[in-house]
N, C-alpha and C. Protein backbone atom coordinates (compact mmCIF):
# COMPACT_ATOMS: atom_id res chain seq x y z
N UNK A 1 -3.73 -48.53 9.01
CA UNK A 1 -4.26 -47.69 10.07
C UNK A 1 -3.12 -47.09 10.88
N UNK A 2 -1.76 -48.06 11.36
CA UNK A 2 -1.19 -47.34 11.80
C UNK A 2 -0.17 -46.39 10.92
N UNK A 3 -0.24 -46.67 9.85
CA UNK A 3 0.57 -45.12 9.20
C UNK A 3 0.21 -44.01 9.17
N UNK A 4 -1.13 -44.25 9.42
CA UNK A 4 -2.49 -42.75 9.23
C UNK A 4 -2.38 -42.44 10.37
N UNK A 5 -2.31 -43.22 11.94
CA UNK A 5 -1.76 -42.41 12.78
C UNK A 5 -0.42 -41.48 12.97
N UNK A 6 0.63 -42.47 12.66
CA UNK A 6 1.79 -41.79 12.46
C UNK A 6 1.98 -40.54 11.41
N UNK A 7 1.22 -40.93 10.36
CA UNK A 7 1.33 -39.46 9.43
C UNK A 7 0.65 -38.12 10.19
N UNK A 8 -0.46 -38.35 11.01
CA UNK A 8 -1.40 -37.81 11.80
C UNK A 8 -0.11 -36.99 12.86
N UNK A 9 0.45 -38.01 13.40
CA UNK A 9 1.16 -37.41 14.57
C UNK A 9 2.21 -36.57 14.17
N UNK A 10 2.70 -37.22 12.53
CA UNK A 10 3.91 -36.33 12.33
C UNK A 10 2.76 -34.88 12.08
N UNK A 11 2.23 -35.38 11.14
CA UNK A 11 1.84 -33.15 10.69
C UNK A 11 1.33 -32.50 12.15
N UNK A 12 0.75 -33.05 13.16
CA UNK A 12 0.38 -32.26 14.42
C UNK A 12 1.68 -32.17 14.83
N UNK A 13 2.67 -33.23 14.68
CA UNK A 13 4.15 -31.93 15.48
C UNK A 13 4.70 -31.41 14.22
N UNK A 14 4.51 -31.38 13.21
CA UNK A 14 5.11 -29.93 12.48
C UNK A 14 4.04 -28.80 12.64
N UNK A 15 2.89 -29.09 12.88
CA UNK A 15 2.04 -27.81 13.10
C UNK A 15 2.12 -26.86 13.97
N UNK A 16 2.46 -27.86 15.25
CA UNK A 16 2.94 -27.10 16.83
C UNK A 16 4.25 -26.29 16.39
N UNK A 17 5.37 -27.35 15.56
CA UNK A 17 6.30 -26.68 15.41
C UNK A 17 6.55 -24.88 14.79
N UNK A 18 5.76 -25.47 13.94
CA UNK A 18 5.24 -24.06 12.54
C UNK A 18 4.73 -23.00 13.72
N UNK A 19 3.62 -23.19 14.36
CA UNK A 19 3.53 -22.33 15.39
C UNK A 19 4.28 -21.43 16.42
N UNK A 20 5.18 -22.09 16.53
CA UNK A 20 6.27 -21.65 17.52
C UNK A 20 7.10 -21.42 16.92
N UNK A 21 7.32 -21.32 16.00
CA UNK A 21 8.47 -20.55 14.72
C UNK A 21 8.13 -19.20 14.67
N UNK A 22 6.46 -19.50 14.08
CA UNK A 22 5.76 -18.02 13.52
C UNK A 22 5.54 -17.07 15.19
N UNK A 23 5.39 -17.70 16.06
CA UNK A 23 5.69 -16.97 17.69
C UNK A 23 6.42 -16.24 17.81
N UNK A 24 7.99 -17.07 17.27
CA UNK A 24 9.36 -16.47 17.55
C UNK A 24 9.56 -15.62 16.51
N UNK A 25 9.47 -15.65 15.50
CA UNK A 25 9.00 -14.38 14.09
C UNK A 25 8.35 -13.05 14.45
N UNK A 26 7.22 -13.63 15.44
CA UNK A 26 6.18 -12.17 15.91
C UNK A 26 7.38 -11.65 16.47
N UNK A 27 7.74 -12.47 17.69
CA UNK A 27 8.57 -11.76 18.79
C UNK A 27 9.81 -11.15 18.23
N UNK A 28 10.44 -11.51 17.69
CA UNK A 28 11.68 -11.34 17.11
C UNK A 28 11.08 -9.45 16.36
N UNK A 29 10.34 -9.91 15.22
CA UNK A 29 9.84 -8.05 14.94
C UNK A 29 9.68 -7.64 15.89
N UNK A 30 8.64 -7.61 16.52
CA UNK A 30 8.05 -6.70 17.60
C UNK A 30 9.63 -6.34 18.14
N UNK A 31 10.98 -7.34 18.97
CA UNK A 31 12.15 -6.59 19.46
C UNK A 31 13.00 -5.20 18.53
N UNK A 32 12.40 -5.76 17.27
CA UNK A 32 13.00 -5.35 16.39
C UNK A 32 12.36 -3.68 15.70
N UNK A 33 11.19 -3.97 15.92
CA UNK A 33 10.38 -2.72 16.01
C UNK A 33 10.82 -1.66 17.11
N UNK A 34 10.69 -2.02 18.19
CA UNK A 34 11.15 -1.41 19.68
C UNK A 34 12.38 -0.60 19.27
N UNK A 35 13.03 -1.59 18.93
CA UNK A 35 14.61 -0.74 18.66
C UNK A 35 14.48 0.01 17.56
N UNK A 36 13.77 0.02 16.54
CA UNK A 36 13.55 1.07 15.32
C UNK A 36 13.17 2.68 16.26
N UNK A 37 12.12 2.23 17.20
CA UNK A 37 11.45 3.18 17.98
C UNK A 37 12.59 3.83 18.82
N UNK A 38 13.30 3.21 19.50
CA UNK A 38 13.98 3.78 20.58
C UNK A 38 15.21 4.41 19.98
N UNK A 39 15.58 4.11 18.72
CA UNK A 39 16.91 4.38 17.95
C UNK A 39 16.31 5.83 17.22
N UNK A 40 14.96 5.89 16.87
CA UNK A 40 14.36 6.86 16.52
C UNK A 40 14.72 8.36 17.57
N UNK A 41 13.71 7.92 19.02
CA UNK A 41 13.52 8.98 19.60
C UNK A 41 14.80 9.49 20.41
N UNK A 42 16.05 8.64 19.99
CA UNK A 42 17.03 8.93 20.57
C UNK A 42 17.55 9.84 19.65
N UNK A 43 17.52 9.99 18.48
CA UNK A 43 17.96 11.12 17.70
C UNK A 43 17.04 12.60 17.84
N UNK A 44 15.76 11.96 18.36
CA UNK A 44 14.81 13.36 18.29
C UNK A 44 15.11 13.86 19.89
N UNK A 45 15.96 12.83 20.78
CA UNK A 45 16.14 13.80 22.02
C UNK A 45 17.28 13.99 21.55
N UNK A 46 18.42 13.58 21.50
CA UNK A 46 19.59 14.74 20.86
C UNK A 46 19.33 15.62 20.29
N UNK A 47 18.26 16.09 19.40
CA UNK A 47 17.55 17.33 18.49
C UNK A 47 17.37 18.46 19.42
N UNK A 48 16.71 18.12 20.70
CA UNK A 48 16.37 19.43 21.49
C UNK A 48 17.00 19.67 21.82
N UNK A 49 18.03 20.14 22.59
CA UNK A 49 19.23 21.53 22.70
C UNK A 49 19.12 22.57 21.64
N UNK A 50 19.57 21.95 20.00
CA UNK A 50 19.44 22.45 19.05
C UNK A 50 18.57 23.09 18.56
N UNK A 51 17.12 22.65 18.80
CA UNK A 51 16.08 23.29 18.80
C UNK A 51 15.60 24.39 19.78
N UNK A 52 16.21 23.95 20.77
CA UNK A 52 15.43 25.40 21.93
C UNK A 52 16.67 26.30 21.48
N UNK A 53 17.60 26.22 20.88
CA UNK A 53 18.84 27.46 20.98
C UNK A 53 18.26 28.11 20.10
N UNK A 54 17.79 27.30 18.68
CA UNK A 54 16.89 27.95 17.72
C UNK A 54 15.72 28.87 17.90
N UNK A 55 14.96 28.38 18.71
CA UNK A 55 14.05 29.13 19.15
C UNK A 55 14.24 30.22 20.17
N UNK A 56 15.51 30.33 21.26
CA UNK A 56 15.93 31.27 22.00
C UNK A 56 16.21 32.36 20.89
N UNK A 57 16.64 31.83 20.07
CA UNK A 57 17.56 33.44 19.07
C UNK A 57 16.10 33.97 17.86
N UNK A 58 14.99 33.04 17.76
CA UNK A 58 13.74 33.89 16.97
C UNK A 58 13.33 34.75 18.47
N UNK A 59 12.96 34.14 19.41
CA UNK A 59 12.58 35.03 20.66
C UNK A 59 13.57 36.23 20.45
N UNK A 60 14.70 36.13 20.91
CA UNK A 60 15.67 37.22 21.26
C UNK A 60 15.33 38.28 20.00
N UNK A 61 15.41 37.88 19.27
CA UNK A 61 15.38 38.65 17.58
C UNK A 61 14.07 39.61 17.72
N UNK A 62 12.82 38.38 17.55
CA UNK A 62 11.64 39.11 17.91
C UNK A 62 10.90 40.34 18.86
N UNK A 63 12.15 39.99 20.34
CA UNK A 63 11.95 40.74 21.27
C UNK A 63 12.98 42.43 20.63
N UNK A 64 14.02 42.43 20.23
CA UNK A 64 14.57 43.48 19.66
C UNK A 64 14.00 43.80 18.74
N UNK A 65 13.57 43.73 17.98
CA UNK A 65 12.94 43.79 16.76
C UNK A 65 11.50 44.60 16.96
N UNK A 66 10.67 43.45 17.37
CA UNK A 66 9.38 43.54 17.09
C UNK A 66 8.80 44.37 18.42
N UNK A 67 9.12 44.31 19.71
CA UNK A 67 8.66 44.72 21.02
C UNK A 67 8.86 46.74 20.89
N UNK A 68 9.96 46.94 20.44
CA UNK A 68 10.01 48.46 20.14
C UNK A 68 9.75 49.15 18.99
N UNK A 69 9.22 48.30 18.13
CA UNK A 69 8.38 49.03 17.07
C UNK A 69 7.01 49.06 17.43
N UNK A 70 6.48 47.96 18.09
CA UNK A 70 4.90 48.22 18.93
C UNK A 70 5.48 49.05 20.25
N UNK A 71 6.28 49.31 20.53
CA UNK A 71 6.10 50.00 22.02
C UNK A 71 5.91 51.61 21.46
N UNK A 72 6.45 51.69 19.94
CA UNK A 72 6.57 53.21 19.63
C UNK A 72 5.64 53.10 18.65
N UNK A 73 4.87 51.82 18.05
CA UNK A 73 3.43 52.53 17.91
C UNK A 73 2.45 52.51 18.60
N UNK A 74 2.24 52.00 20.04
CA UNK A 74 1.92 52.78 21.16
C UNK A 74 1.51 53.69 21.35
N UNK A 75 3.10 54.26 21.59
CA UNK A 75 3.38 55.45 22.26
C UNK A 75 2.72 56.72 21.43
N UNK A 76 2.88 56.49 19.96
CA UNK A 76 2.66 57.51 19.06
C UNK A 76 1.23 56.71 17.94
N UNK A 77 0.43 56.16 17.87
CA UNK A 77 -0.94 55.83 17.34
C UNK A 77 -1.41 56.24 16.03
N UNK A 78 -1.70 56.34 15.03
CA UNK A 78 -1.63 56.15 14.24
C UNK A 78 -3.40 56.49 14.25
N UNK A 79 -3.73 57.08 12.60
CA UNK A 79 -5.19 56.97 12.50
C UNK A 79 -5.90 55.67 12.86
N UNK A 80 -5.66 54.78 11.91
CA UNK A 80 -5.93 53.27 12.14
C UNK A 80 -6.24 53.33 13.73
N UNK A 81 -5.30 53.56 14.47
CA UNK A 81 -5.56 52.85 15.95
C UNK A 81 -6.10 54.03 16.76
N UNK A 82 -6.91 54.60 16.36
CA UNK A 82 -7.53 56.33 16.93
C UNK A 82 -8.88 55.52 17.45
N UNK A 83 -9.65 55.92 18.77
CA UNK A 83 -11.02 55.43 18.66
C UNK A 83 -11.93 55.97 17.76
N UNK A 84 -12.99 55.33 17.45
CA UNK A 84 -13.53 55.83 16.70
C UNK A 84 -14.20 56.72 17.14
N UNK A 85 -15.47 58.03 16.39
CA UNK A 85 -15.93 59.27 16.40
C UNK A 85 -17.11 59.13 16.10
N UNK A 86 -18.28 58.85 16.84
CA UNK A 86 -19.57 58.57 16.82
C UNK A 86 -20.33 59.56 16.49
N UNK A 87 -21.44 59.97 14.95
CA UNK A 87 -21.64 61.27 14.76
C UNK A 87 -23.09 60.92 15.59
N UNK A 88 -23.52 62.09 15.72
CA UNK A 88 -24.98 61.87 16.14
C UNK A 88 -26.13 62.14 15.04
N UNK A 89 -26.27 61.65 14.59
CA UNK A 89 -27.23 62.26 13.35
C UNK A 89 -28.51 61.25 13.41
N UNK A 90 -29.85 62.23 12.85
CA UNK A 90 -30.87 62.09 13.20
C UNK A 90 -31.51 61.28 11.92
N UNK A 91 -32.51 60.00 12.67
CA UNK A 91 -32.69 59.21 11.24
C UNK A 91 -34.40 58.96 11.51
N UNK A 92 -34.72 59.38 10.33
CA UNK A 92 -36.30 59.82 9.70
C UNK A 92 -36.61 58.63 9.44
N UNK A 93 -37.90 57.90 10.08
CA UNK A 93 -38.49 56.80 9.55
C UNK A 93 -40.30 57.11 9.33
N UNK A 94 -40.06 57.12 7.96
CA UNK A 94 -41.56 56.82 7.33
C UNK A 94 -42.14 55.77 7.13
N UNK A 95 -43.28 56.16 7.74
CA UNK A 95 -44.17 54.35 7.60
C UNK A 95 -44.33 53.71 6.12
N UNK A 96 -44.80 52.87 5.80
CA UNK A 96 -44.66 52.96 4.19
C UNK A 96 -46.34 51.79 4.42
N UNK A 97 -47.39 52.71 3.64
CA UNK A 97 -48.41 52.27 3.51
C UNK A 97 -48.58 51.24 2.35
N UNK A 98 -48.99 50.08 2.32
CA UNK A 98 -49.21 49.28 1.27
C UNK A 98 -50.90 49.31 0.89
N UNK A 99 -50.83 49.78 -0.34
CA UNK A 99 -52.08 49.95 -0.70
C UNK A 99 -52.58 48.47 -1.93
């Protein structure tokens, strides 16, 4: 009887133990995750400078480019962009008898 306690007591403290291993395992990833994350978004904030300069020079481009070819088709219109010309024409409706 008393070995069955003692065997008893040993596996309940390796169980507690096992527990608090697999604790320090969670915790340990999870720190370890964090820093995957933070090592991440630290490269994606160094990225933006690079990116808005990128996007300053499609703006700039776009604005030379694209702003004075619509300002001078505008200015000068094109059939396409003419309003349209509403005819007036007269429309005949016959009853239609069903026999």
């Amino acid at each position: 009887m008393e070995a069955e306690n003692v065997a008893s007591e040993i596996r309940l403290m390796q169980e507690v133990e096992l527990g608090g291993a697999l604790g320090r395992k969670a915790a340990a990833e999870g720190f370890y995750q964090r820093g995957q994350d933070f090592a991440a978004w630290t490269v994606r904030i160094k990225a933006i400078p690079g990116l808005l300069e990128q996007r300053e020079r499609a703006l700039s481009i776009w604005r030379t480019r694209d702003i004075a070819r619509l300002e001078k088709q505008v200015a000068e219109p094109g059939a396409e962009m003419q309003p349209l010309q509403l005819a007036r024409e007269v429309i005949v409706v016959h009853p239609v008898v069903f026999e």
